[in-house]
C-alpha atoms as a PDB file:
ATOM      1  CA  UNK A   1     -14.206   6.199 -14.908  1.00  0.00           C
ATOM      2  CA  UNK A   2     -12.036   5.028 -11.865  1.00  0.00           C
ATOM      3  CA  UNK A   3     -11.480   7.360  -8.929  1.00  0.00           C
ATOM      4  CA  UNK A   4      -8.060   5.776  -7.366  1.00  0.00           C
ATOM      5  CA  UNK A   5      -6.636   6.985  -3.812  1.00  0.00           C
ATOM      6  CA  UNK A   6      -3.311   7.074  -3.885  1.00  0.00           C
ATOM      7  CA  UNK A   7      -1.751   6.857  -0.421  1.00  0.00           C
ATOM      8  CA  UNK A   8       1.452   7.655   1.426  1.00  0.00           C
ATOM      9  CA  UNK A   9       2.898   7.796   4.667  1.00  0.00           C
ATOM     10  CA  UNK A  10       5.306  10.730   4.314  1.00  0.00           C
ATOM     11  CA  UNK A  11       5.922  13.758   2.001  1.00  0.00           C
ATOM     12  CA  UNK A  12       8.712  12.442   0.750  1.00  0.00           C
ATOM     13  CA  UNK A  13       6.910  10.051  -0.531  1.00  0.00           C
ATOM     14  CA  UNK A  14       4.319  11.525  -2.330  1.00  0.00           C
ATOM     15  CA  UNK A  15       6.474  13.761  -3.401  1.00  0.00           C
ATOM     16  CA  UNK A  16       6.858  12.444  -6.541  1.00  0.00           C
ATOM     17  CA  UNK A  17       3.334  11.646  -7.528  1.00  0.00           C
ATOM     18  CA  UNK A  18       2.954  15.371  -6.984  1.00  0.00           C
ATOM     19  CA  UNK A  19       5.172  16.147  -9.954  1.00  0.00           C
ATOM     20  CA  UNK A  20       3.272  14.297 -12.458  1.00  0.00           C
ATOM     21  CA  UNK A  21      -0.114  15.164 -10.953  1.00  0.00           C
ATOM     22  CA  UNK A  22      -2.147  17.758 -13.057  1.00  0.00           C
ATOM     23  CA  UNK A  23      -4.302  19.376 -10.077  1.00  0.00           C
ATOM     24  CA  UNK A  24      -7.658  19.747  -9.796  1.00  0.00           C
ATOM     25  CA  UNK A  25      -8.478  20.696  -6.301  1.00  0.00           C
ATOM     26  CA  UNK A  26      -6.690  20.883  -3.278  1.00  0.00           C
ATOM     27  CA  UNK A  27      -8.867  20.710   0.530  1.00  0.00           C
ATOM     28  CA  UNK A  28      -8.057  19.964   4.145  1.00  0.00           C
ATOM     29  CA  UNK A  29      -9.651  17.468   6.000  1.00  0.00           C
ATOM     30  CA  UNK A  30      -8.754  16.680   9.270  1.00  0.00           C
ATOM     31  CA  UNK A  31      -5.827  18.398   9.626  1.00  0.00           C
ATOM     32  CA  UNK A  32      -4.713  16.527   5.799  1.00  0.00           C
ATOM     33  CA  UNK A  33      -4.427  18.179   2.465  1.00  0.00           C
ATOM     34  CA  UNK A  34      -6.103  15.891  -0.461  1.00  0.00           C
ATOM     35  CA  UNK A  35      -4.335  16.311  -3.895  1.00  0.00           C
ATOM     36  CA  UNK A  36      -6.931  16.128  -6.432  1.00  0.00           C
ATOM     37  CA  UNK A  37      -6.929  15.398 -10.485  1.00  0.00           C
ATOM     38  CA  UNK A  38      -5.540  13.599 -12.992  1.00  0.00           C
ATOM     39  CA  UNK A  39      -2.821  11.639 -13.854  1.00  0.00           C
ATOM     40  CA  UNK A  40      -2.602  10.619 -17.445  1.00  0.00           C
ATOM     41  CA  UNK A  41      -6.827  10.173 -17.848  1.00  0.00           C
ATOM     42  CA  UNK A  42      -6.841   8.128 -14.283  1.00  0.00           C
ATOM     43  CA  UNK A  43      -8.810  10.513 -11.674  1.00  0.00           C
ATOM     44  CA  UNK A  44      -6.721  10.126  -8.468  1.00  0.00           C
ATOM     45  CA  UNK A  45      -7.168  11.619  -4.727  1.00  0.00           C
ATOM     46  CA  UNK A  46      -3.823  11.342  -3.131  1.00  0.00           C
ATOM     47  CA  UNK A  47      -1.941  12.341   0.003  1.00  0.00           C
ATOM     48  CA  UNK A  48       0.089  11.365   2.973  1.00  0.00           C
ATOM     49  CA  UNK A  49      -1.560  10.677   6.152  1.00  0.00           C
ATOM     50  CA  UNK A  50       1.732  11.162   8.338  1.00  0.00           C
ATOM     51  CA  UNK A  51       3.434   7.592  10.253  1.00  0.00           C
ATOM     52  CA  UNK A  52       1.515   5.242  11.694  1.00  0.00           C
ATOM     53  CA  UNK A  53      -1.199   2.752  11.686  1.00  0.00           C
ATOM     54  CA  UNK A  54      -3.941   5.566  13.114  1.00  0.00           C
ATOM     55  CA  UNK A  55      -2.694   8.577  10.562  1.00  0.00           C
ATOM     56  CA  UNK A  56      -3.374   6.224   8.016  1.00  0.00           C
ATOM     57  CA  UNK A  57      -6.762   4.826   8.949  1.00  0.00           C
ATOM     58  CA  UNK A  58      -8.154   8.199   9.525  1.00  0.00           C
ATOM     59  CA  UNK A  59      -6.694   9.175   5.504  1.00  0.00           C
ATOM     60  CA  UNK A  60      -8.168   5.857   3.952  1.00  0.00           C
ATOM     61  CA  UNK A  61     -11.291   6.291   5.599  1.00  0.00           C
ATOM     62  CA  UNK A  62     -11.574   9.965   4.540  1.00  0.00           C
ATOM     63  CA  UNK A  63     -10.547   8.731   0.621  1.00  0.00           C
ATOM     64  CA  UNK A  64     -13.667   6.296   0.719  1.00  0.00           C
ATOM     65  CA  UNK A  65     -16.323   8.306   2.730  1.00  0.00           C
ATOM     66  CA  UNK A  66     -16.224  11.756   1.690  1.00  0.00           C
ATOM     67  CA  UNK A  67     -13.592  11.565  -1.911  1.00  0.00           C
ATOM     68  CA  UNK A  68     -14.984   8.339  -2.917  1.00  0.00           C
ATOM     69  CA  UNK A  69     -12.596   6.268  -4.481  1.00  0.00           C
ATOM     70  CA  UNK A  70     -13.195   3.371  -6.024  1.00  0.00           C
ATOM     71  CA  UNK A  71      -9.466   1.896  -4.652  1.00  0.00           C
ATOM     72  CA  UNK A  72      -6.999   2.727  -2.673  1.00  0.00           C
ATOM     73  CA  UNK A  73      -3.207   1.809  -3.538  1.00  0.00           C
ATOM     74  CA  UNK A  74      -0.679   2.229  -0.857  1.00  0.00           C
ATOM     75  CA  UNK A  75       2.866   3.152  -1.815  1.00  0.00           C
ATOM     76  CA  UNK A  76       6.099   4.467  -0.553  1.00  0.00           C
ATOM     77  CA  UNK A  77       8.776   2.660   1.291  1.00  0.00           C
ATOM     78  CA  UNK A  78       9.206  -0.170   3.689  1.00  0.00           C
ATOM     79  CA  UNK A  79      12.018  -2.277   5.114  1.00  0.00           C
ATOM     80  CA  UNK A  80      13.094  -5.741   4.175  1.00  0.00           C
ATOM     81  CA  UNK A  81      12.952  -8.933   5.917  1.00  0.00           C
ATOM     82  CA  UNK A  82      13.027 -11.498   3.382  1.00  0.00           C
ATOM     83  CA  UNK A  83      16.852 -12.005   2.818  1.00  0.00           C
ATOM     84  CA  UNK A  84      16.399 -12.051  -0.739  1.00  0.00           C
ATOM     85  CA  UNK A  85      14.761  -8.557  -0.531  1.00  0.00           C
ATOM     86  CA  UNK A  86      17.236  -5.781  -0.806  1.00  0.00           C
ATOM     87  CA  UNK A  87      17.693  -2.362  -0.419  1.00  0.00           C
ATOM     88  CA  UNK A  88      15.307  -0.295  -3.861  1.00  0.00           C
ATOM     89  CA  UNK A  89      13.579  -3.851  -4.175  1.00  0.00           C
ATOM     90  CA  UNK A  90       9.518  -3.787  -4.598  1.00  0.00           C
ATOM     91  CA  UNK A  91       7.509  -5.770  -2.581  1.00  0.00           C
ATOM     92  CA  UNK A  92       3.472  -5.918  -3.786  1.00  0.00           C
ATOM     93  CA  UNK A  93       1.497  -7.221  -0.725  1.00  0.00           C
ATOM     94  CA  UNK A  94      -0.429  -9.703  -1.711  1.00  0.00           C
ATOM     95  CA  UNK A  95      -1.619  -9.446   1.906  1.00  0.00           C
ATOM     96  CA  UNK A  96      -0.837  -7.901   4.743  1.00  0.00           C
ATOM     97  CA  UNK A  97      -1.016  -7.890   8.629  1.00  0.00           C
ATOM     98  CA  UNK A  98      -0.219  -6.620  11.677  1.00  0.00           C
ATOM     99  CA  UNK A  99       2.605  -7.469  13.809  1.00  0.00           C
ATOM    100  CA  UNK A 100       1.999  -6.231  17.251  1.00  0.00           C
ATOM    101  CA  UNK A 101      -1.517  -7.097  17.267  1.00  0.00           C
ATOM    102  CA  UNK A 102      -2.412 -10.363  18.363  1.00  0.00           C
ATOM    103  CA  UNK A 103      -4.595 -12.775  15.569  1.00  0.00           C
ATOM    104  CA  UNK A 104      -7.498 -13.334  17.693  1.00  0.00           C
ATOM    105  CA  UNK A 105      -8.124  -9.486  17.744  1.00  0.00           C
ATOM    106  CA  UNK A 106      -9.335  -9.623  14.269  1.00  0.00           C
ATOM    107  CA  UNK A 107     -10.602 -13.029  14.499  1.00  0.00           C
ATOM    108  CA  UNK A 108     -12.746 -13.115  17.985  1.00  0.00           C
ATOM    109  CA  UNK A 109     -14.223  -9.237  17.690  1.00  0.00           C
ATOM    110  CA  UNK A 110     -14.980  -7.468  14.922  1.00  0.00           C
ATOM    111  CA  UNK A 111     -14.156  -7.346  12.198  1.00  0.00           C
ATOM    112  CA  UNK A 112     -14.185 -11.479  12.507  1.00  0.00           C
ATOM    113  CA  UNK A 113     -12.112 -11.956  10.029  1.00  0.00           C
ATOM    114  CA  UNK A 114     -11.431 -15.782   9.215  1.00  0.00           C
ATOM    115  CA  UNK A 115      -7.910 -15.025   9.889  1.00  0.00           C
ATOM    116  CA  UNK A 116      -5.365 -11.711  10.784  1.00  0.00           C
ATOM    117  CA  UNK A 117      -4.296 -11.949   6.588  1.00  0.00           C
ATOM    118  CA  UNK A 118      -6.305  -8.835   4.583  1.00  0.00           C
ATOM    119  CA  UNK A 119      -6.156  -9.894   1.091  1.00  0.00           C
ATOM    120  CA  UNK A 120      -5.460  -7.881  -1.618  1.00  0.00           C
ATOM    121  CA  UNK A 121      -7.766  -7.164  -4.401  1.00  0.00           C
ATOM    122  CA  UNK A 122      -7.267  -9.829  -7.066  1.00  0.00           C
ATOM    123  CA  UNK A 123      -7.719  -7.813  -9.862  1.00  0.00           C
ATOM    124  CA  UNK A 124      -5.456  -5.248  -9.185  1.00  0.00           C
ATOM    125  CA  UNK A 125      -2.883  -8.031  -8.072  1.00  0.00           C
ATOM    126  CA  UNK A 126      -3.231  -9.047 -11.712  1.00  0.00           C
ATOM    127  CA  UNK A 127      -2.222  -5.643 -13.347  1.00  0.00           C
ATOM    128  CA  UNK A 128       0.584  -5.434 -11.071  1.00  0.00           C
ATOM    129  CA  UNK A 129       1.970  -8.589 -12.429  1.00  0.00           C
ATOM    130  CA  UNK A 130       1.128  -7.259 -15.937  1.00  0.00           C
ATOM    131  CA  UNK A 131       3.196  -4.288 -14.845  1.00  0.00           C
ATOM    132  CA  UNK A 132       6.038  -6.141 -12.972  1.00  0.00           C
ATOM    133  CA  UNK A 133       6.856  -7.805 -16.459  1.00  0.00           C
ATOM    134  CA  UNK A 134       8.286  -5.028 -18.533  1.00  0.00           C
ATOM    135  CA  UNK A 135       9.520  -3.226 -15.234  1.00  0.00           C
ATOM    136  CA  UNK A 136      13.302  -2.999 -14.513  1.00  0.00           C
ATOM    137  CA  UNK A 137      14.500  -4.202 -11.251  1.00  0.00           C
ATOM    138  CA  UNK A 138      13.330  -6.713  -8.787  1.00  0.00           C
ATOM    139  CA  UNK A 139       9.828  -6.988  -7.975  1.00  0.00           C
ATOM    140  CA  UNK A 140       8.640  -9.513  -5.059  1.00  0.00           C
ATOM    141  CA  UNK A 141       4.868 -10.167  -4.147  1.00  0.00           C
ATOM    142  CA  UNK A 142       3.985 -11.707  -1.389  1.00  0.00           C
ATOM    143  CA  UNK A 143       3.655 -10.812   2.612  1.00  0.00           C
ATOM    144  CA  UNK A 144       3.892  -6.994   3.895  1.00  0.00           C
ATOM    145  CA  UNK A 145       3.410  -6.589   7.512  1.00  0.00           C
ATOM    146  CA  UNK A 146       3.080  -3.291   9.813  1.00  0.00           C
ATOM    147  CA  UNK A 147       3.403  -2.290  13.149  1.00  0.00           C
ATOM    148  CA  UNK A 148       4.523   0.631  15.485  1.00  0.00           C
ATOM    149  CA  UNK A 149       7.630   0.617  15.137  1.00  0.00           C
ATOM    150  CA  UNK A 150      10.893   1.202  12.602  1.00  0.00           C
ATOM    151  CA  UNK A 151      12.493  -2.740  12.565  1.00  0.00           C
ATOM    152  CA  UNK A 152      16.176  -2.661  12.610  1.00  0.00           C
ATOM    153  CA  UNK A 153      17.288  -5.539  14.719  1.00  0.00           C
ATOM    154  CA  UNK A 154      15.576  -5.823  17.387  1.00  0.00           C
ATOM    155  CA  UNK A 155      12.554  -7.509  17.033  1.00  0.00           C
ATOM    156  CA  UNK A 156      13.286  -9.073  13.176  1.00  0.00           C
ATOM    157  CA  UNK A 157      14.047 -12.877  14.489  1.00  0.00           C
ATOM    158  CA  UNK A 158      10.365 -12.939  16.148  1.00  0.00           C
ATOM    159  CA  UNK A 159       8.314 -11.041  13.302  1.00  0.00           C
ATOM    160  CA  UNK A 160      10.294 -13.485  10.473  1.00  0.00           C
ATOM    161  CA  UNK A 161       9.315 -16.912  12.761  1.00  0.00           C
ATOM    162  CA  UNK A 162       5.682 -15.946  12.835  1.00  0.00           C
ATOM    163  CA  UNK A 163       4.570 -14.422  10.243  1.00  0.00           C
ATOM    164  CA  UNK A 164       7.274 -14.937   7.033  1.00  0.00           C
ATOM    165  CA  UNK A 165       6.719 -11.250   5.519  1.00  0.00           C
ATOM    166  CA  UNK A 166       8.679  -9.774   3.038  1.00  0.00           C
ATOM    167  CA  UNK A 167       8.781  -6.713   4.182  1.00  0.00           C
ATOM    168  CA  UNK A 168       7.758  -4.578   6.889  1.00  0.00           C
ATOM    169  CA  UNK A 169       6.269  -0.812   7.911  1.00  0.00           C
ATOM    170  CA  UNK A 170       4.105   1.155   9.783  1.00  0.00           C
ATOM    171  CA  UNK A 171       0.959   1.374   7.950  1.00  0.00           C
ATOM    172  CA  UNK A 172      -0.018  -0.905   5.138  1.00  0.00           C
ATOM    173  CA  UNK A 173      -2.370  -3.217   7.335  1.00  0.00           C
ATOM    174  CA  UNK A 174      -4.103  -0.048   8.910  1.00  0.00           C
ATOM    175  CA  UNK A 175      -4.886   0.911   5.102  1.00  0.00           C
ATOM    176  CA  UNK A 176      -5.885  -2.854   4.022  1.00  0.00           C
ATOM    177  CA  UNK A 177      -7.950  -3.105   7.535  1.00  0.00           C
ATOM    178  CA  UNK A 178     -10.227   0.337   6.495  1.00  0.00           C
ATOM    179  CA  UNK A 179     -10.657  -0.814   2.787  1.00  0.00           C
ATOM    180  CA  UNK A 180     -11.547  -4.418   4.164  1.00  0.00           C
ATOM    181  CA  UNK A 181     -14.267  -3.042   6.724  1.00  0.00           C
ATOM    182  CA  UNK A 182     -16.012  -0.588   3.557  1.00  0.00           C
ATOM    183  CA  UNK A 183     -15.071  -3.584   0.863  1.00  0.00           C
ATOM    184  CA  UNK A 184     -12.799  -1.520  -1.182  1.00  0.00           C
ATOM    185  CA  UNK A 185     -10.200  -2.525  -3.147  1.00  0.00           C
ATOM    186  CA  UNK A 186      -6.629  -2.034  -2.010  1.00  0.00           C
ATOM    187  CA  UNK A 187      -2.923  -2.724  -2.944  1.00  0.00           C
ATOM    188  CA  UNK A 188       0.283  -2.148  -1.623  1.00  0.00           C
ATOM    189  CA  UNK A 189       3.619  -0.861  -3.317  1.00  0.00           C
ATOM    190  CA  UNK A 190       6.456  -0.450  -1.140  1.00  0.00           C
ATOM    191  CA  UNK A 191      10.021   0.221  -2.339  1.00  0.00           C
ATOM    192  CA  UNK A 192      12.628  -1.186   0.008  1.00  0.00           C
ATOM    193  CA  UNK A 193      14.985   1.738   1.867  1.00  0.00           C
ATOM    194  CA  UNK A 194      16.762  -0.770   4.081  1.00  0.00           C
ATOM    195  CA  UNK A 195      17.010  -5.095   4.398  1.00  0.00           C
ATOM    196  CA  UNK A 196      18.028  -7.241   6.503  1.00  0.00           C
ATOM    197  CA  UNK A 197      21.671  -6.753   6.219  1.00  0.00           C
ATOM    198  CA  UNK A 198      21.262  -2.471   5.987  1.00  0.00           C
ATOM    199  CA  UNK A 199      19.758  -1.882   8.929  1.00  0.00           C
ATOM    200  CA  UNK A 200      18.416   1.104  10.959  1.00  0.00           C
ATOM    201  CA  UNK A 201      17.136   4.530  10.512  1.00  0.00           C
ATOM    202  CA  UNK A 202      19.514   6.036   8.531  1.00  0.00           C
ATOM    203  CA  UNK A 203      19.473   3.547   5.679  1.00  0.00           C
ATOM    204  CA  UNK A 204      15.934   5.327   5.096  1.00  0.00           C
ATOM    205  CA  UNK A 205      16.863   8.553   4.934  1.00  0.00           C
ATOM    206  CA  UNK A 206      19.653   7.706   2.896  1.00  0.00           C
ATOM    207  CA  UNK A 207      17.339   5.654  -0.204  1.00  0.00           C
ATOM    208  CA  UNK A 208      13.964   7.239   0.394  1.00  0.00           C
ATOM    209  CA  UNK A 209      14.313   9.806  -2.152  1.00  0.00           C
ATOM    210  CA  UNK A 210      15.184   7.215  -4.839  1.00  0.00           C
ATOM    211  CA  UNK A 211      12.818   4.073  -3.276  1.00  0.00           C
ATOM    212  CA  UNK A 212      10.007   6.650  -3.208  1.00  0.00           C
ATOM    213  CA  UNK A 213      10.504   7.282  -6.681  1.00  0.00           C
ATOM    214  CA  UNK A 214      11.101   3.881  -7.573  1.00  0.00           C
ATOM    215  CA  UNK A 215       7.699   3.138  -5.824  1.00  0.00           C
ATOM    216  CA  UNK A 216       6.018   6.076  -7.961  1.00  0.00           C
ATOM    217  CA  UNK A 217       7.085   4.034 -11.773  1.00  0.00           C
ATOM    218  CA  UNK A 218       5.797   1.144 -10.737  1.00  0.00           C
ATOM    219  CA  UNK A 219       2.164   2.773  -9.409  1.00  0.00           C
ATOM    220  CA  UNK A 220       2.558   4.721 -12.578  1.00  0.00           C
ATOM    221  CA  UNK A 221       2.898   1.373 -14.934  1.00  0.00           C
ATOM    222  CA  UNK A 222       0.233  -0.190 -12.098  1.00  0.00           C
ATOM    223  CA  UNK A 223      -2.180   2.266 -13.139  1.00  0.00           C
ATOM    224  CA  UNK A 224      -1.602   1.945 -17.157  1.00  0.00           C
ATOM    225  CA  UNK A 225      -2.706  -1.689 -16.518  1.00  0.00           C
ATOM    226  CA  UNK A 226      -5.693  -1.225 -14.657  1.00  0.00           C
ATOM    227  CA  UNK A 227      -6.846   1.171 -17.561  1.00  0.00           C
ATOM    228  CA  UNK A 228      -6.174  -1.216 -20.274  1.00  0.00           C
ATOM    229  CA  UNK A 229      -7.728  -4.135 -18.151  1.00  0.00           C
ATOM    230  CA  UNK A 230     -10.553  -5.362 -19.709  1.00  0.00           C
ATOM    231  CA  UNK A 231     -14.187  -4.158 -18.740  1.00  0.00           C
ATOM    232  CA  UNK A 232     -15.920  -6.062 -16.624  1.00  0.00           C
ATOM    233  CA  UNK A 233     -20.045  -6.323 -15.838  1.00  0.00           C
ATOM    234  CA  UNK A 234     -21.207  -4.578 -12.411  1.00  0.00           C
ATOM    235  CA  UNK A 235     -22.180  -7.954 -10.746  1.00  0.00           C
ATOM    236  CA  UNK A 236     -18.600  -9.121 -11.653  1.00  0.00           C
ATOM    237  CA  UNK A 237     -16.882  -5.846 -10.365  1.00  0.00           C
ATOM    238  CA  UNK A 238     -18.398  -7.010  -6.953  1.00  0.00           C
ATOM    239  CA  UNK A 239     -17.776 -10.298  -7.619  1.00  0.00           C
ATOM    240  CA  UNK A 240     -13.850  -9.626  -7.404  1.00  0.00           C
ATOM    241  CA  UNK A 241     -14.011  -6.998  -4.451  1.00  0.00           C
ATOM    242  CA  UNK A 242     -15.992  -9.457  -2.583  1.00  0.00           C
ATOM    243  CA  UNK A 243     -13.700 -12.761  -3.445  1.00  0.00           C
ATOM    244  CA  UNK A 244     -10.628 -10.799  -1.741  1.00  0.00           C
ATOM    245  CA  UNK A 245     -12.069 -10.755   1.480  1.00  0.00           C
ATOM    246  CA  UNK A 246     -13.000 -14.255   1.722  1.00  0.00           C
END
């Protein structure tokens, strides 16, 4: 059976997962707490790793090394740039980068990636789209990018000219980076709090209740898929983790 990390940047955003969860286990580690059990007959690790790219790397990295989970999905909230994302929108990354670290970082030193895009797993990409059909609201896949710093304004025009994302945050590449370096499956969810014509910080902490929850269904109808996906041989298993990092 599938062990799934389930990963958030803030309380508020896991909040909701915890609801549902039925616990198992709870431990620290690193200064973390780790949410064991079950939801529905899916075994899930989950927590939030607090903002940022380095809070999140050091919570993936725990999930694969000592909880090891077969995937890690990403969700919470994020910020629009697309201007056809708006505010309680979801955005799946169908990959993901960083946008205040330069390409040939990634490309020139390890981990010599072919270019600064990590891929998301295919599969999972495929029961998210099962998912996104009988799932009310708007649902956009595409681009997510992250960097160190909540986008309002300043900033936007440059990020949008390079790199086209639909949305933007503060940890989804550090996650994506991690899983890419262990080959690990990974997916983003990210339920818009603000867009490109609500911006600032208080947008967020007006909509994150409600985008976190938002974010939450959609994991929740996510994970139904992946359960009812069908089985697949080992050698193809690796076959799929492999192809998303090509």
């Amino acid at each position: 059976m599938m062990r799934i990390g389930i990963l958030c940047a803030g309380d508020r955003e896991l909040a909701p997962f915890l609801e549902i969860l039925e616990p198992e286990r709870v431990e620290e580690q690193a200064m973390l707490m780790f949410y064991q059990g079950k939801i529905g007959s899916m075994d899930v690790v989950m927590l939030y790793s607090g903002v940022g790219k380095v809070n999140a790397a050091i919570a993936a990295q725990l999930l694969i090394e000592k909880y090891q989970v077969d995937g890690i999905v990403n969700a919470g909230t994020g910020g629009g740039m697309h201007p056809e994302v708006q505010i309680f929108d979801l955005v799946v990354a169908e990959e993901c980068a960083y946008h205040d670290v330069a390409a040939h970082i990634l490309t020139g030193f390890h981990p010599w990636m072919d270019s600064r895009w990590f891929s998301s797993d295919e599969k999972w990409l495929k029961s998210a789209r099962a998912a996104a059909e009988c799932f009310d609201g708007r649902i956009h896949f595409g681009r997510m990018v992250t960097g160190e710093q909540f986008i309002a304004d300043e900033g936007r025009k440059a990020i949008n000219e390079e790199l086209a994302p639909l949305s933007v945050d503060m940890e989804t590449a550090a996650i994506a980076h991690v899983c890419y370096a262990h080959r690990t499956p990974f997916l983003s969810v990210r339920c818009m709090t603000d867009d490109a014509a609500h911006t600032g910080s208080g947008y967020f902490e007006e909509n994150c209740a409600k985008a976190a929850e938002r974010a939450k269904d959609f994991v929740l109808a996510l994970l139904e898929e992946m359960q009812n996906a069908p089985e697949e041989s080992p050698a193809d298993h690796l076959d799929s983790i492999f192809a998303a990092f090509l």
